[in-house]
C-alpha atoms as a PDB file:
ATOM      1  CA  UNK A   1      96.129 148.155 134.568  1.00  0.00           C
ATOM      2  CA  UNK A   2      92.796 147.833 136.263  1.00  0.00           C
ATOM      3  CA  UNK A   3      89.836 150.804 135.929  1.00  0.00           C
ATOM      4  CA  UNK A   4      90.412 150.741 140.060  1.00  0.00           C
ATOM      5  CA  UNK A   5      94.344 151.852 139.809  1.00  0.00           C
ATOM      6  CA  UNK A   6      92.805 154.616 137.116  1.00  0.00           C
ATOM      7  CA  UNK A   7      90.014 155.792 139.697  1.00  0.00           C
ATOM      8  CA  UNK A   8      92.928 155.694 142.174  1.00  0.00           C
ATOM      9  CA  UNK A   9      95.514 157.543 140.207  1.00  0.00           C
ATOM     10  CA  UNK A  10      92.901 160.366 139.403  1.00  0.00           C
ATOM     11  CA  UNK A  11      91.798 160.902 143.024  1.00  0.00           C
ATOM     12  CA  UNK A  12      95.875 161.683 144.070  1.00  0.00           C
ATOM     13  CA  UNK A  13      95.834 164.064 140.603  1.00  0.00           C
ATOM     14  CA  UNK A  14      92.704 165.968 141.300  1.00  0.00           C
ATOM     15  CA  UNK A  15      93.293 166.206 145.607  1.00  0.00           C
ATOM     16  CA  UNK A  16      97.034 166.759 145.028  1.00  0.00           C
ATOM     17  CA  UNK A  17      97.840 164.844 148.025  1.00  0.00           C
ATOM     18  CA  UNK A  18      97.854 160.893 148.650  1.00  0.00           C
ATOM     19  CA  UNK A  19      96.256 161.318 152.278  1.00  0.00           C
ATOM     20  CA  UNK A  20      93.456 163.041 150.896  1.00  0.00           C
ATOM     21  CA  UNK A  21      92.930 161.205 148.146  1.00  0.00           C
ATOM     22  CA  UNK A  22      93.489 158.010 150.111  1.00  0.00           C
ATOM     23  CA  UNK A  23      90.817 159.739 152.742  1.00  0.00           C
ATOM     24  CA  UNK A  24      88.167 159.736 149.755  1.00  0.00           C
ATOM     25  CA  UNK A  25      88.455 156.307 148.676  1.00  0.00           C
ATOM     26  CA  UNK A  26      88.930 154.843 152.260  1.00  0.00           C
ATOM     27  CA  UNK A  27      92.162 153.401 152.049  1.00  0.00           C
ATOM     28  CA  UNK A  28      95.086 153.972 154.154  1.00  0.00           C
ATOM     29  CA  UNK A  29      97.618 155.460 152.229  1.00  0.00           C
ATOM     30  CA  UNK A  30     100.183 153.148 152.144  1.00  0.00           C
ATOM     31  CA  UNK A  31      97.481 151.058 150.096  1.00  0.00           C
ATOM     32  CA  UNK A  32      96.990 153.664 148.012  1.00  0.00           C
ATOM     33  CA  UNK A  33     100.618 154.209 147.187  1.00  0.00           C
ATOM     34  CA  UNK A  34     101.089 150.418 146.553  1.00  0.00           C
ATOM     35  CA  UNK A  35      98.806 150.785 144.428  1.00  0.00           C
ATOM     36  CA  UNK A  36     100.204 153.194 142.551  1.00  0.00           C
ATOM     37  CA  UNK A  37     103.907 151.797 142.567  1.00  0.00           C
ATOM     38  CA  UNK A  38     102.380 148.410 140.643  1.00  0.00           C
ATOM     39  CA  UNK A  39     100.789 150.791 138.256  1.00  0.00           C
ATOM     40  CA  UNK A  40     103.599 153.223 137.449  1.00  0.00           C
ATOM     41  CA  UNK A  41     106.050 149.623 137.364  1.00  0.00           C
ATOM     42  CA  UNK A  42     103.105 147.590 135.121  1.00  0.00           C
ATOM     43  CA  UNK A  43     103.373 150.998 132.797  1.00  0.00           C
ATOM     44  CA  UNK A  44     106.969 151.359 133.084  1.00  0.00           C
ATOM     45  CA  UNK A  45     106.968 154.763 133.634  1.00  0.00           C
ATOM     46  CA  UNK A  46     106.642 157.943 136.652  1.00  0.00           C
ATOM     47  CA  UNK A  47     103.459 158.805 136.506  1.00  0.00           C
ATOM     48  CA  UNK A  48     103.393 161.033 139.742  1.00  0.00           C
ATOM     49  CA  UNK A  49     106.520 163.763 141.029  1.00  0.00           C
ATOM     50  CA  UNK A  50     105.730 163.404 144.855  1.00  0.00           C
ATOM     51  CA  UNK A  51     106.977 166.714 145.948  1.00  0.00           C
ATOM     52  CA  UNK A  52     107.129 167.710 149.982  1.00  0.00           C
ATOM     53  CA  UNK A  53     103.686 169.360 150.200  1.00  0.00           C
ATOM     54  CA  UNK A  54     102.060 168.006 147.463  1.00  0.00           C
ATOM     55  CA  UNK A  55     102.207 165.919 144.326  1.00  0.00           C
ATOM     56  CA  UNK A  56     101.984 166.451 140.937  1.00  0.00           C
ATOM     57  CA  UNK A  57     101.280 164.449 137.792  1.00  0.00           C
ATOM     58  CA  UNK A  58     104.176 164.254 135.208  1.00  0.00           C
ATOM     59  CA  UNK A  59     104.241 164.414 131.497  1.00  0.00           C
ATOM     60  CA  UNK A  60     103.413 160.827 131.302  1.00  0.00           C
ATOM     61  CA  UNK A  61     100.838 161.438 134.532  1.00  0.00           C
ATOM     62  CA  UNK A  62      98.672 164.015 132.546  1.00  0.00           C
ATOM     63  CA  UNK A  63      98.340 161.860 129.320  1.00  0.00           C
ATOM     64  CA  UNK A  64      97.243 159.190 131.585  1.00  0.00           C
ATOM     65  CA  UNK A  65      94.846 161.347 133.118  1.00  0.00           C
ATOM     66  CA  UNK A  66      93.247 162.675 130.096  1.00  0.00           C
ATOM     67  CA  UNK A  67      93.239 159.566 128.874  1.00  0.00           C
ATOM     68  CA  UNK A  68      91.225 158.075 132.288  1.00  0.00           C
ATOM     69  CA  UNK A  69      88.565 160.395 132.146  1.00  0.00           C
ATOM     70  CA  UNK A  70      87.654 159.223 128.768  1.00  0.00           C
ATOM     71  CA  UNK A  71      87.496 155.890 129.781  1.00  0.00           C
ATOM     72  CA  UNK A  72      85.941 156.309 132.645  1.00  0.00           C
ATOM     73  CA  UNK A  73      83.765 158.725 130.700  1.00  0.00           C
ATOM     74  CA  UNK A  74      82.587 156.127 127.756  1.00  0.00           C
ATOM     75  CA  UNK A  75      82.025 153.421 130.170  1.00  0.00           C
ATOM     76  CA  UNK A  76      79.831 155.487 132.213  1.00  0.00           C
ATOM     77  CA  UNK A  77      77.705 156.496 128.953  1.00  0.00           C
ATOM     78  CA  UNK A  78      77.865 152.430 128.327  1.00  0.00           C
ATOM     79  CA  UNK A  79      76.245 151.561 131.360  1.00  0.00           C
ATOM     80  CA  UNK A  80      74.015 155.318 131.207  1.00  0.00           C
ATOM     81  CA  UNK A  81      72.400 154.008 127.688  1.00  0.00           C
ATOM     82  CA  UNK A  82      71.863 150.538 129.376  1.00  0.00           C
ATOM     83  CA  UNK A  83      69.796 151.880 132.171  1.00  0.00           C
ATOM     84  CA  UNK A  84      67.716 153.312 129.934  1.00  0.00           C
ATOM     85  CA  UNK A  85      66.775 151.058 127.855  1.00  0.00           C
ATOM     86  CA  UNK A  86      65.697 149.729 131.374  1.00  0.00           C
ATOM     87  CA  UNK A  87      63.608 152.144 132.303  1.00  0.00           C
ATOM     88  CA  UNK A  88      66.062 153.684 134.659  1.00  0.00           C
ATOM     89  CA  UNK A  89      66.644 157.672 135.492  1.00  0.00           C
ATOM     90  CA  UNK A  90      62.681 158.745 135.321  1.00  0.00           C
ATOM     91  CA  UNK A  91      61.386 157.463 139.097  1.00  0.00           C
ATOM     92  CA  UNK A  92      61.455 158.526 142.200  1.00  0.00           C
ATOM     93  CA  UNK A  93      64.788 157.663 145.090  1.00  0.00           C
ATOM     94  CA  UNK A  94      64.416 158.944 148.641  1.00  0.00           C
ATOM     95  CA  UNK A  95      67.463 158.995 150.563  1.00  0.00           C
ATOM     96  CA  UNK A  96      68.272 159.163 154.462  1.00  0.00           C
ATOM     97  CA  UNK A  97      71.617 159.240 155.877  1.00  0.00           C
ATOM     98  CA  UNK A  98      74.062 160.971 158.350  1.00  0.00           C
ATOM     99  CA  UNK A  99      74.078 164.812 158.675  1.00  0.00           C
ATOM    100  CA  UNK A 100      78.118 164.711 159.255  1.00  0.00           C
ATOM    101  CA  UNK A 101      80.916 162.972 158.235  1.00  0.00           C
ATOM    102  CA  UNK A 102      79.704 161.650 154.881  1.00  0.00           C
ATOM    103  CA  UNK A 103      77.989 165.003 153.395  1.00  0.00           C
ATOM    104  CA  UNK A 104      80.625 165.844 150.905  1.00  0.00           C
ATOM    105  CA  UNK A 105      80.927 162.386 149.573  1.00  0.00           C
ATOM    106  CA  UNK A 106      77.181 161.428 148.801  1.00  0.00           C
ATOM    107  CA  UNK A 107      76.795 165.165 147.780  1.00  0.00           C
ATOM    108  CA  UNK A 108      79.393 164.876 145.064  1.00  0.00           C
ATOM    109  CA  UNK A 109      77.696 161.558 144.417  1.00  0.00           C
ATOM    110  CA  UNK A 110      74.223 162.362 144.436  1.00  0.00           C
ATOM    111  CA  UNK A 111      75.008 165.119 142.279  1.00  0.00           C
ATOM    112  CA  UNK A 112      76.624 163.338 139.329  1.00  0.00           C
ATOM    113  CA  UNK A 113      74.216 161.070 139.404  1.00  0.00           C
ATOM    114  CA  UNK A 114      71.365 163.703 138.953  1.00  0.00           C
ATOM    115  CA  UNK A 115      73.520 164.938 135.862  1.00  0.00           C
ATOM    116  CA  UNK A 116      73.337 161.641 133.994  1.00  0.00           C
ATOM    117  CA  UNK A 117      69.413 161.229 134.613  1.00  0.00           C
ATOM    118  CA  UNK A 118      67.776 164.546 134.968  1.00  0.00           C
ATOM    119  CA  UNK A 119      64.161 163.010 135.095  1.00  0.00           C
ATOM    120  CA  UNK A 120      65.188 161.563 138.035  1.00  0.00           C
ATOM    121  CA  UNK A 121      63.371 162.671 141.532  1.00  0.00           C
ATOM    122  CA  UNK A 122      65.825 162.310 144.356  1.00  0.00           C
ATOM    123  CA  UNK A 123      64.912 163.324 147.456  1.00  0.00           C
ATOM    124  CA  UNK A 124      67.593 163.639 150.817  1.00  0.00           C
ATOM    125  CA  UNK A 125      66.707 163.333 154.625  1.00  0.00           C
ATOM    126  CA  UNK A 126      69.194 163.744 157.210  1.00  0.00           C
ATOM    127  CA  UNK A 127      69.518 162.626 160.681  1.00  0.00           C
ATOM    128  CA  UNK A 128      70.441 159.581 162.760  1.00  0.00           C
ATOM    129  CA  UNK A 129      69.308 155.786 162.098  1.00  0.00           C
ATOM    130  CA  UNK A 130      66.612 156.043 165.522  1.00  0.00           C
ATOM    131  CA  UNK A 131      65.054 158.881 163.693  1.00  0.00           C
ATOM    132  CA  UNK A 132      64.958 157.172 159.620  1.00  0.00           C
ATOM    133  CA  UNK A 133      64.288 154.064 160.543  1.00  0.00           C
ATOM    134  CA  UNK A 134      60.579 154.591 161.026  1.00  0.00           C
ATOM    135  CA  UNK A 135      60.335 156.540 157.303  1.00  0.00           C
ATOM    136  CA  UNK A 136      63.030 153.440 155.573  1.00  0.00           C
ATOM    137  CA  UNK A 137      60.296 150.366 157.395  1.00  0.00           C
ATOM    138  CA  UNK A 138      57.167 152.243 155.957  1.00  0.00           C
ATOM    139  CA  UNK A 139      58.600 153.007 152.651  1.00  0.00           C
ATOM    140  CA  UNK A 140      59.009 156.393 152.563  1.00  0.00           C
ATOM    141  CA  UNK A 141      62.985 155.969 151.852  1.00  0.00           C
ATOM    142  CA  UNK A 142      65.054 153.421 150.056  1.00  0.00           C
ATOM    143  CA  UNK A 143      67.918 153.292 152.134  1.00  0.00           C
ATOM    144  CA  UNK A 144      69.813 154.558 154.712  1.00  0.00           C
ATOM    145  CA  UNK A 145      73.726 155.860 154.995  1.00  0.00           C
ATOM    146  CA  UNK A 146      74.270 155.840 158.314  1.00  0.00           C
ATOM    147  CA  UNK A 147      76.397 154.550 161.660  1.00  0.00           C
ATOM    148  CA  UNK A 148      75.154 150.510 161.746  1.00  0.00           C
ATOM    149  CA  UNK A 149      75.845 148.299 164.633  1.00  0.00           C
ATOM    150  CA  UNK A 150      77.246 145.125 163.042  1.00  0.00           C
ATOM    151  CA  UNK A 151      75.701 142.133 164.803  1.00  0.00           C
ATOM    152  CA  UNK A 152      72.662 144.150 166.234  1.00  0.00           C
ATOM    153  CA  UNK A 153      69.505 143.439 165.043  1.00  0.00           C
ATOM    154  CA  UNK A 154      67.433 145.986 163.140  1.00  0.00           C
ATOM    155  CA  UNK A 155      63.821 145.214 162.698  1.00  0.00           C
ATOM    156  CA  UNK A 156      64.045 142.706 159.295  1.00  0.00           C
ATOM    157  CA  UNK A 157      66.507 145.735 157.558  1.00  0.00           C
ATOM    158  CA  UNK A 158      69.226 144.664 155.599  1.00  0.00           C
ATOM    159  CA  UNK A 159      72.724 146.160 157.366  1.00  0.00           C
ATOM    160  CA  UNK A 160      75.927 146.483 154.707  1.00  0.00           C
ATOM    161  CA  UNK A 161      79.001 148.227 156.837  1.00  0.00           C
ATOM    162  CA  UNK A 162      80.883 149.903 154.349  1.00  0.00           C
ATOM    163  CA  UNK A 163      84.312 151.058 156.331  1.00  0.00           C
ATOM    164  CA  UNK A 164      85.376 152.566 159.423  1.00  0.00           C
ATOM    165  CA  UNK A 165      85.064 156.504 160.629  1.00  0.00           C
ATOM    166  CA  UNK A 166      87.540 157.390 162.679  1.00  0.00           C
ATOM    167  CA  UNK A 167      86.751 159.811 165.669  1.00  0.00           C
ATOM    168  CA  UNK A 168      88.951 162.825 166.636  1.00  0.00           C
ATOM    169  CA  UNK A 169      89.064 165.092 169.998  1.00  0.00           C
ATOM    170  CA  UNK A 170      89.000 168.541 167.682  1.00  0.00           C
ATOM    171  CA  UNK A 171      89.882 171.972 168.559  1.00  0.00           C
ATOM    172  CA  UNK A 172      89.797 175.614 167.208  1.00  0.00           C
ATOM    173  CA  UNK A 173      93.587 176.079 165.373  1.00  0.00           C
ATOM    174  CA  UNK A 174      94.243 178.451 168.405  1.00  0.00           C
ATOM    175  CA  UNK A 175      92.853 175.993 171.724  1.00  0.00           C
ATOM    176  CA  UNK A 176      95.303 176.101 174.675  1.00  0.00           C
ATOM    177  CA  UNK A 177      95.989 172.786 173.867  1.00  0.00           C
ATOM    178  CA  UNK A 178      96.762 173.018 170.131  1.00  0.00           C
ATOM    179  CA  UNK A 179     100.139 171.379 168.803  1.00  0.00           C
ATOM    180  CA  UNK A 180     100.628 170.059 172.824  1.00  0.00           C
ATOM    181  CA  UNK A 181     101.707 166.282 172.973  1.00  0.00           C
ATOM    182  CA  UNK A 182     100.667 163.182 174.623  1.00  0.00           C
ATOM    183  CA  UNK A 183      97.643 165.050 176.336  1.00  0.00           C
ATOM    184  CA  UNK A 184      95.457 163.267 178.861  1.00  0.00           C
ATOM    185  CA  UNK A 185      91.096 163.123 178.675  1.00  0.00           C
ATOM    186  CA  UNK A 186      91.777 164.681 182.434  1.00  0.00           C
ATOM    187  CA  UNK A 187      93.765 167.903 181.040  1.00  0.00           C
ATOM    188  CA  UNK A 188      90.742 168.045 177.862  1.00  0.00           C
ATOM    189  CA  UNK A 189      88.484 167.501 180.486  1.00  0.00           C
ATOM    190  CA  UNK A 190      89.433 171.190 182.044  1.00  0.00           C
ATOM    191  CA  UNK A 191      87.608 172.724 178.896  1.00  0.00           C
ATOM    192  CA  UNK A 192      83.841 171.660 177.314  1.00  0.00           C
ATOM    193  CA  UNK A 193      83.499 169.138 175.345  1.00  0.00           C
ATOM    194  CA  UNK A 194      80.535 168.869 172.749  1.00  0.00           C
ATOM    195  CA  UNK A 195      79.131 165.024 171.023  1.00  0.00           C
ATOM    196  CA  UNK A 196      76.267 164.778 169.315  1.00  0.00           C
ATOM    197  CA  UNK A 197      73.734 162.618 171.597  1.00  0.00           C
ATOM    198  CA  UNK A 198      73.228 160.203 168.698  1.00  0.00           C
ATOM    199  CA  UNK A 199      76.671 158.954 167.953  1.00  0.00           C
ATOM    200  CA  UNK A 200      75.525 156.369 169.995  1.00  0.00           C
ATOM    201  CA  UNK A 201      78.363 153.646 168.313  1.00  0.00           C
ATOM    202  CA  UNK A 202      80.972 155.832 169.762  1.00  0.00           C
ATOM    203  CA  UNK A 203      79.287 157.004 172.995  1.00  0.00           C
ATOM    204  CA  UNK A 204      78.910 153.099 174.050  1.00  0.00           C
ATOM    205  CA  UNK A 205      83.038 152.609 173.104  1.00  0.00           C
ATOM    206  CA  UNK A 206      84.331 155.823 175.057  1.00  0.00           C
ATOM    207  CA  UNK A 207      83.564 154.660 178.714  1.00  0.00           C
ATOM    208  CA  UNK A 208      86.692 152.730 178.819  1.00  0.00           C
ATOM    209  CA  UNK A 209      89.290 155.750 178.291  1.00  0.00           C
ATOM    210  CA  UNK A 210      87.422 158.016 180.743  1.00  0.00           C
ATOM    211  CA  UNK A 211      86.838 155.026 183.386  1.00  0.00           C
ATOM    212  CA  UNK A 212      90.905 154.433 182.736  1.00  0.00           C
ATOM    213  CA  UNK A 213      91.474 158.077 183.904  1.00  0.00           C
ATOM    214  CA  UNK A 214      88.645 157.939 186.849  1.00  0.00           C
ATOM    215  CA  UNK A 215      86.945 160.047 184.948  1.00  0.00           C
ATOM    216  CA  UNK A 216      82.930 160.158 184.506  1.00  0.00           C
ATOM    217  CA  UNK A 217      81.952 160.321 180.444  1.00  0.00           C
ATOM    218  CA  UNK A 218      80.810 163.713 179.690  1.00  0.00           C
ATOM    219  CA  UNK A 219      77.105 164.801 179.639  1.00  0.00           C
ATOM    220  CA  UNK A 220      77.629 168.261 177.624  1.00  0.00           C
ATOM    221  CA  UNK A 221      76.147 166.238 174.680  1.00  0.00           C
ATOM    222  CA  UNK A 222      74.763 168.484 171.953  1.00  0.00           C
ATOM    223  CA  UNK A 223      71.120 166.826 169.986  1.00  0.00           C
ATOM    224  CA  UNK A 224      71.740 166.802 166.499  1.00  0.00           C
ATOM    225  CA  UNK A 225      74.343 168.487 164.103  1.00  0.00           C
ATOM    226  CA  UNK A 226      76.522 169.092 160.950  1.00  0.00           C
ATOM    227  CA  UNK A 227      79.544 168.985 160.768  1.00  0.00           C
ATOM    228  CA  UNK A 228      79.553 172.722 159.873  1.00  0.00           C
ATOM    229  CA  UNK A 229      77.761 173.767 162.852  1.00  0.00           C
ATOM    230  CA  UNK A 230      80.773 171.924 164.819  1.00  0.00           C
ATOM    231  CA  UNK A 231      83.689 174.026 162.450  1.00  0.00           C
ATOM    232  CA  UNK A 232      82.036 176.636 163.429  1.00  0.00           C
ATOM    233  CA  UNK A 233      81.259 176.549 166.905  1.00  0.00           C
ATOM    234  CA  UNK A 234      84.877 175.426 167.885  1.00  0.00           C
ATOM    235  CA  UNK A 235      86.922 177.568 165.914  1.00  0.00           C
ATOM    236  CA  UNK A 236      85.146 180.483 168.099  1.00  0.00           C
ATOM    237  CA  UNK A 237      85.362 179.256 171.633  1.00  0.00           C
ATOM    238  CA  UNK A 238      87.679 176.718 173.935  1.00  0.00           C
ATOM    239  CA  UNK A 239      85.078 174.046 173.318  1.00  0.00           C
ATOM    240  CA  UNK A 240      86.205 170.959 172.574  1.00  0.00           C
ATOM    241  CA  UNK A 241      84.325 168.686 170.088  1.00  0.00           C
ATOM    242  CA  UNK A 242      84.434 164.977 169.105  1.00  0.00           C
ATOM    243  CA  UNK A 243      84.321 164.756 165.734  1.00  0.00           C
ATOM    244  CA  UNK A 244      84.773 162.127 162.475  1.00  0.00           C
ATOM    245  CA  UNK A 245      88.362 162.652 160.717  1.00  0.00           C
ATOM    246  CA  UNK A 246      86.537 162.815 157.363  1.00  0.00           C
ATOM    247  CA  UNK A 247      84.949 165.404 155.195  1.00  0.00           C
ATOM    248  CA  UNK A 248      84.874 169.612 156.122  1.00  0.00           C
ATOM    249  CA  UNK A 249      86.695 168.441 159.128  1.00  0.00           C
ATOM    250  CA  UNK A 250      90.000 167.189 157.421  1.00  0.00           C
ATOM    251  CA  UNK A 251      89.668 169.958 154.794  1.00  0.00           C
ATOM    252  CA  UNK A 252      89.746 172.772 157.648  1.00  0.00           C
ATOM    253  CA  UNK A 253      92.264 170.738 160.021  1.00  0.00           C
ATOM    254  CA  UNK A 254      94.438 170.728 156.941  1.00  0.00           C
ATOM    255  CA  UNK A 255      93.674 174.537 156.501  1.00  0.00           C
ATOM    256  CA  UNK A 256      94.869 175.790 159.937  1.00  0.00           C
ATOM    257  CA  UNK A 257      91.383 176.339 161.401  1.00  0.00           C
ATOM    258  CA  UNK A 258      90.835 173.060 163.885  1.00  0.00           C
ATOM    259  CA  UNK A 259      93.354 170.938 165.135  1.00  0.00           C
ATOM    260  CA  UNK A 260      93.154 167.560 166.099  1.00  0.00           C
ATOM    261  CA  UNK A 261      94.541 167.019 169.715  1.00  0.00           C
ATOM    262  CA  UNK A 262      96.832 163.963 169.741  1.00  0.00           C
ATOM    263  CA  UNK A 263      95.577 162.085 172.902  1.00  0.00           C
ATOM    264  CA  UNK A 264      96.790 158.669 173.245  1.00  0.00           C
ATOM    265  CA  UNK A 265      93.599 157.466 175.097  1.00  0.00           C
ATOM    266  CA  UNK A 266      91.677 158.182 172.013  1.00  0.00           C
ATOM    267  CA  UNK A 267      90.959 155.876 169.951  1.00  0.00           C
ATOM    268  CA  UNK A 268      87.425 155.558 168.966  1.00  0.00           C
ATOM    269  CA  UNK A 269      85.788 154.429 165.362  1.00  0.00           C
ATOM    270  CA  UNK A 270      82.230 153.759 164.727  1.00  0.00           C
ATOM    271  CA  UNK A 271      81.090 151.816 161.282  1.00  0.00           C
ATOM    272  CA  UNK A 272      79.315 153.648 157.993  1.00  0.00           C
ATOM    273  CA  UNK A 273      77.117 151.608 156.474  1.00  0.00           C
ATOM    274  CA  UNK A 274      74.203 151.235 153.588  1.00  0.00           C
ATOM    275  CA  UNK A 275      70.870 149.976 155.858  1.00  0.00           C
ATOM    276  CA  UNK A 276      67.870 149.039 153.262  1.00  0.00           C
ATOM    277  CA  UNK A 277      64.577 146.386 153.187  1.00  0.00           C
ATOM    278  CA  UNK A 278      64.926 143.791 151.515  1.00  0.00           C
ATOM    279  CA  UNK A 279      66.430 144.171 147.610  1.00  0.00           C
ATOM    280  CA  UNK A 280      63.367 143.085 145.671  1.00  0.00           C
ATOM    281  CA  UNK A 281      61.357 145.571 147.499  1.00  0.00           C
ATOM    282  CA  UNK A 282      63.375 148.593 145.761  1.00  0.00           C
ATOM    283  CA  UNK A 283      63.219 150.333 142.304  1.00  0.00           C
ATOM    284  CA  UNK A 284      65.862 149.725 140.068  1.00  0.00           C
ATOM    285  CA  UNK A 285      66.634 153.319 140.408  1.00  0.00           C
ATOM    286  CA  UNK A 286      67.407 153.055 143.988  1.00  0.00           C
ATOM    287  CA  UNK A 287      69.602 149.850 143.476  1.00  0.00           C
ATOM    288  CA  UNK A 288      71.357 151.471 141.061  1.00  0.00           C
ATOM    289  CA  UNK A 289      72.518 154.543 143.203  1.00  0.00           C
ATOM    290  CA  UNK A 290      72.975 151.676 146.086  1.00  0.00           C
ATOM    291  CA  UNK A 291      75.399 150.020 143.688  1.00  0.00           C
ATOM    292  CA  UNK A 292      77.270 153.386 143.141  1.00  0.00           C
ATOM    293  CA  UNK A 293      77.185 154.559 147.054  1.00  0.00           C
ATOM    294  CA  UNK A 294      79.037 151.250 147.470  1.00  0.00           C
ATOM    295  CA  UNK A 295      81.356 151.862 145.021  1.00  0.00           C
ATOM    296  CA  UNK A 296      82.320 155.036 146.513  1.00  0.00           C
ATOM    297  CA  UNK A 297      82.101 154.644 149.943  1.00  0.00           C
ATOM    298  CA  UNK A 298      83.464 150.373 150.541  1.00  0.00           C
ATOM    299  CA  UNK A 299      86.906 149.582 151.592  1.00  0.00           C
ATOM    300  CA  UNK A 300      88.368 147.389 149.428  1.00  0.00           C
END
């Protein structure tokens, strides 16, 4: 039993679903429920009923929980009392990173993080990498979470992808297209569709399906946006929006409010990634929460 499998098996208890939990940890699912199966077969026991719907822990499943987040609790206070002995949890970390996609993740991380050091200053900017690089070179952040360009130079930064972000053509839960199969980008091409300008990994891979169709990429590109403004602005109109499969989005697909459009043509990904100067140039505050965003957010 590794503390991964635990982290793992707590993420399916507290989301109730393997998808979702699988979303959070950025696995695929059938990874995830590997992973499981060894664990419940290393234990010798179910630890999980997987009902249609959703899944629930057992007998055996709760103990294990309760049991998990005392572990996971005493090894956090381990490593808590470590770091400050260090000196850690009293400076200053400035943050930059994506306005969608990622939100819910680094908020739930950012948060428990300002729980275990409240002396700690922590300060957020969002927008896209053209617009934080500028404040990351002169020091004003630490590091970026953000789309990266792996191979692409970026001014003597330090680029870590992290995993993939999937890209979805998504609709309000009652578009004309909704629940409609094997769609075309000509027939979602009849109705508006909305990008943010700077998803500029994805703009640069989309050329290919519209080009495929004879079909000129679309200009009705919207600056700057959450993912929010989006859920909202689709779920009231016919506008169509391209949007990452992570986050608010999954939560309201899975809720009935959007709809992802299945369109064969689409399949477009951009990569998530930590972008920082070099390591001996941050505080040991910021490579701490670096350590922790990587934790959370990697691939395995």
């Amino acid at each position: 039993m590794e503390l991964k499998q635990l982290r793992q098996f707590c993420a399916i208890v507290e989301t109730g679903s393997f998808r979702k939990a699988a979303d959070s940890l950025h696995i695929s699912p059938p990874a995830l429920s590997l992973s499981i199966k060894r664990l419940e077969a290393d234990l010798g026991v179910m630890l999980l009923d997987r009902q249609p719907g959703r899944v629930l822990a057992t007998a055996h499943g709760h103990s294990l929980y309760d049991s998990a987040q005392r572990i996971h609790s005493e090894v956090q206070g381990a490593l808590d009392q470590l770091n400050a002995i260090s000196g850690i949890g009293s400076g200053r970390i400035a943050v930059g990173m994506l306005p969608y996609g990622i939100q819910s993740t680094m908020g739930n991380l950012i948060g428990r993080f300002c729980d275990r050091y409240p002396k700690l200053e922590v300060q957020i900017a969002l927008g896209s990498f053209s617009f934080l690089a500028g404040r990351l070179r002169d020091g004003e952040l630490d590091f970026l979470v953000t789309e990266v360009q792996e191979g692409n130079a970026t001014g003597g930064l330090v680029q870590e992808p992290l995993f993939r972000l999937r890209y979805g053509l998504i609709a309000g839960g009652k578009h004309p297209l909704a629940g409609k199969r094997q769609l075309t980008l000509r027939r979602v091409m009849d109705y508006r569709l909305a990008y943010a300008r700077t998803w500029q990994t994805v703009i640069d891979s989309w050329d290919d399906a519209f080009k495929a169709e004879g079909l000129s990429p679309p200009s009705s590109a919207i600056g700057e946006a959450t993912d929010d403004f989006f859920r909202d602005l689709i779920s009231q109109c016919n506008t169509i929006a391209v949007l990452p499969m992570i986050g608010t989005i999954r939560d309201s697909i899975e809720a009935g409010q959007l709809t992802e459009l299945h369109v064969p043509a689409v399949n477009w990904t951009s990569t998530v990634g930590m972008i920082y100067r070099s390591a001996d140039s941050l505080s040991a505050d910021a490579r701490l929460l670096m350590d922790e965003t990587r934790a959370a957010l990697a691939a395995p």
